[in-house]
C-alpha atoms as a PDB file:
ATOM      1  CA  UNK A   1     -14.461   8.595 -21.983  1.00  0.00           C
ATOM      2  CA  UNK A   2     -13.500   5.386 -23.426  1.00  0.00           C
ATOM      3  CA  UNK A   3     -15.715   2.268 -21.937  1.00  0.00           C
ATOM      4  CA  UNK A   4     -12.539  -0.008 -22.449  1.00  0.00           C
ATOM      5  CA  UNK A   5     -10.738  -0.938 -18.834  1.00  0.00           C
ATOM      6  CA  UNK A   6      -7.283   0.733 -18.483  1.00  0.00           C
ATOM      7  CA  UNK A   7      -4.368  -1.464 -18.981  1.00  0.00           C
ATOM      8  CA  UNK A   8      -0.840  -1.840 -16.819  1.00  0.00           C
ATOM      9  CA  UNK A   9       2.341  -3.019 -18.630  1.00  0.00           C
ATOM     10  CA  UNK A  10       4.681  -5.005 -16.338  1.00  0.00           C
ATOM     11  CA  UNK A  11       7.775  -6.826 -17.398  1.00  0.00           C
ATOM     12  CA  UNK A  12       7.753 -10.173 -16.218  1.00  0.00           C
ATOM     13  CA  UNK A  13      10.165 -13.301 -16.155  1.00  0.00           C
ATOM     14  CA  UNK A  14       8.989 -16.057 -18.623  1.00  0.00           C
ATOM     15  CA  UNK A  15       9.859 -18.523 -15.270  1.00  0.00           C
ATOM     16  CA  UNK A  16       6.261 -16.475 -13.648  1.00  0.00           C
ATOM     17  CA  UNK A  17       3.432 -18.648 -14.686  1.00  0.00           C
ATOM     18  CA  UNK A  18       0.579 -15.768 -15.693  1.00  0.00           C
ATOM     19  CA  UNK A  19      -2.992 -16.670 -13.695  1.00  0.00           C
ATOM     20  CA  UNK A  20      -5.551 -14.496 -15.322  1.00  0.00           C
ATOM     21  CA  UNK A  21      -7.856 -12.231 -12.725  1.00  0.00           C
ATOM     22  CA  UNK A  22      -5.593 -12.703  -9.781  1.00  0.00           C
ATOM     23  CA  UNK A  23      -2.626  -9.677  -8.976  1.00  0.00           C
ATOM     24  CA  UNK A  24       0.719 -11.574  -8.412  1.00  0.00           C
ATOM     25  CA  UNK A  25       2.002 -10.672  -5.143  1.00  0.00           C
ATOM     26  CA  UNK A  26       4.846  -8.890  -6.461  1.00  0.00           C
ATOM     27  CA  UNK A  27       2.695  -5.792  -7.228  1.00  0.00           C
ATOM     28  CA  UNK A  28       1.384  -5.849  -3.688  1.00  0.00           C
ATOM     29  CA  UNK A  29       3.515  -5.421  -1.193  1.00  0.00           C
ATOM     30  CA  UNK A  30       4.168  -1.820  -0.263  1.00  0.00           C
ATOM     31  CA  UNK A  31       8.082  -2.115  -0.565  1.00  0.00           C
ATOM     32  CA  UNK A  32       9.847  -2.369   3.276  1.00  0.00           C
ATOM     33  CA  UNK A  33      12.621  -0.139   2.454  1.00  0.00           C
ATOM     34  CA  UNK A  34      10.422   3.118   2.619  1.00  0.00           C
ATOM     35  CA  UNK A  35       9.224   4.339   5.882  1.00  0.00           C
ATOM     36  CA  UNK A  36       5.928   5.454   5.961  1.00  0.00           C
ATOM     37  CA  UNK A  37       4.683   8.944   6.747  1.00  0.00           C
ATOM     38  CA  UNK A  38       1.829  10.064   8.915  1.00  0.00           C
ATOM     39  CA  UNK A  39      -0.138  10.149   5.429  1.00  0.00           C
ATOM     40  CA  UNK A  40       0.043   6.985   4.651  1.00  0.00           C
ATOM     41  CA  UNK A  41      -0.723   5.319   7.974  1.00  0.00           C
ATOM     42  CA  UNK A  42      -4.304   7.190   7.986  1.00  0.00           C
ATOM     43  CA  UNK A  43      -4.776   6.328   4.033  1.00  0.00           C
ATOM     44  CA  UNK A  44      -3.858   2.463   5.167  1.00  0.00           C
ATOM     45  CA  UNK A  45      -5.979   2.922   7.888  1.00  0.00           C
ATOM     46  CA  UNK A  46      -9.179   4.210   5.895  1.00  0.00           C
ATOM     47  CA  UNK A  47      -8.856   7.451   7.852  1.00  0.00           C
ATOM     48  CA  UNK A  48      -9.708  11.186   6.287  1.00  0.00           C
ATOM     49  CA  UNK A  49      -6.915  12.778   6.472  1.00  0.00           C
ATOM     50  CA  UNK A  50      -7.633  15.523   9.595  1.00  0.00           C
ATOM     51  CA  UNK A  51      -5.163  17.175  11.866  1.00  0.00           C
ATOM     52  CA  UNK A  52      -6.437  14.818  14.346  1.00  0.00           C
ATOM     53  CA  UNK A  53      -5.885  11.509  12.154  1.00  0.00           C
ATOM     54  CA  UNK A  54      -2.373  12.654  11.475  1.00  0.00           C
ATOM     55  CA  UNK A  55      -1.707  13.200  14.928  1.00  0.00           C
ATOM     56  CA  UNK A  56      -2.901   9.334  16.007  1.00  0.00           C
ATOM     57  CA  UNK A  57      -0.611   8.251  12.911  1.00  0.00           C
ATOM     58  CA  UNK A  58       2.601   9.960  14.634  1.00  0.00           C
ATOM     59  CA  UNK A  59       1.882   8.475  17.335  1.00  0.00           C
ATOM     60  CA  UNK A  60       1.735   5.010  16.139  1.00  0.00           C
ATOM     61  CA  UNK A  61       4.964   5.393  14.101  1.00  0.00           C
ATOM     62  CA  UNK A  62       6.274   6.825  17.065  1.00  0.00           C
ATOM     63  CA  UNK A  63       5.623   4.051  19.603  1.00  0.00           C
ATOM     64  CA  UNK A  64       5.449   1.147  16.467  1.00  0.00           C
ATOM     65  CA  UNK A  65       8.155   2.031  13.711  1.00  0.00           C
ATOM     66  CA  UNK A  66       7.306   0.902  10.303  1.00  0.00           C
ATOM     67  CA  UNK A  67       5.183  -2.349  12.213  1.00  0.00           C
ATOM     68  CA  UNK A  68       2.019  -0.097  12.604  1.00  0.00           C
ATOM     69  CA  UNK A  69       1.862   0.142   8.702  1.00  0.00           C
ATOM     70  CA  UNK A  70       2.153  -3.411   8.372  1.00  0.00           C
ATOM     71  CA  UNK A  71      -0.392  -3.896  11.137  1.00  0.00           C
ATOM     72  CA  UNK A  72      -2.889  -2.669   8.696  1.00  0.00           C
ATOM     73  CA  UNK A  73      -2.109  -3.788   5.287  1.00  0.00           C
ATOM     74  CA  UNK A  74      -2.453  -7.607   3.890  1.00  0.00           C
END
């Protein structure tokens, strides 16, 4: 196993200034045309995934539509 940190290639407009150790907020945000699944609520959430997890994660989306995902990320 190679001690050398893994690298990600993204393309980037020259008009982006680059600020070294700090993730631009275009790679953040979880994209607001998907709509989560019970999966990902509980993963936002720092839930195992258990029957009972799921459940409480259907029930959010249920009652809070893709706001209870946002609810919990930055």
């Amino acid at each position: 196993m190679s001690e050398e940190s893994e690298s990600v290639s993204v393309s980037v407009p020259e008009s982006v200034p680059e600020v070294r150790g700090v993730t631009p907020d275009r790679l953040l945000h979880t994209g607001g045309g998907d709509q989560p699944t019970a999966e990902d609520l509980v993963l936002a959430s720092g839930r195992d995934l258990t029957p009972e997890s799921l459940e409480w994660a259907r029930r959010r989306l249920s009652e809070e539509g893709r706001s209870a995902m946002d609810k919990r990320l930055p």
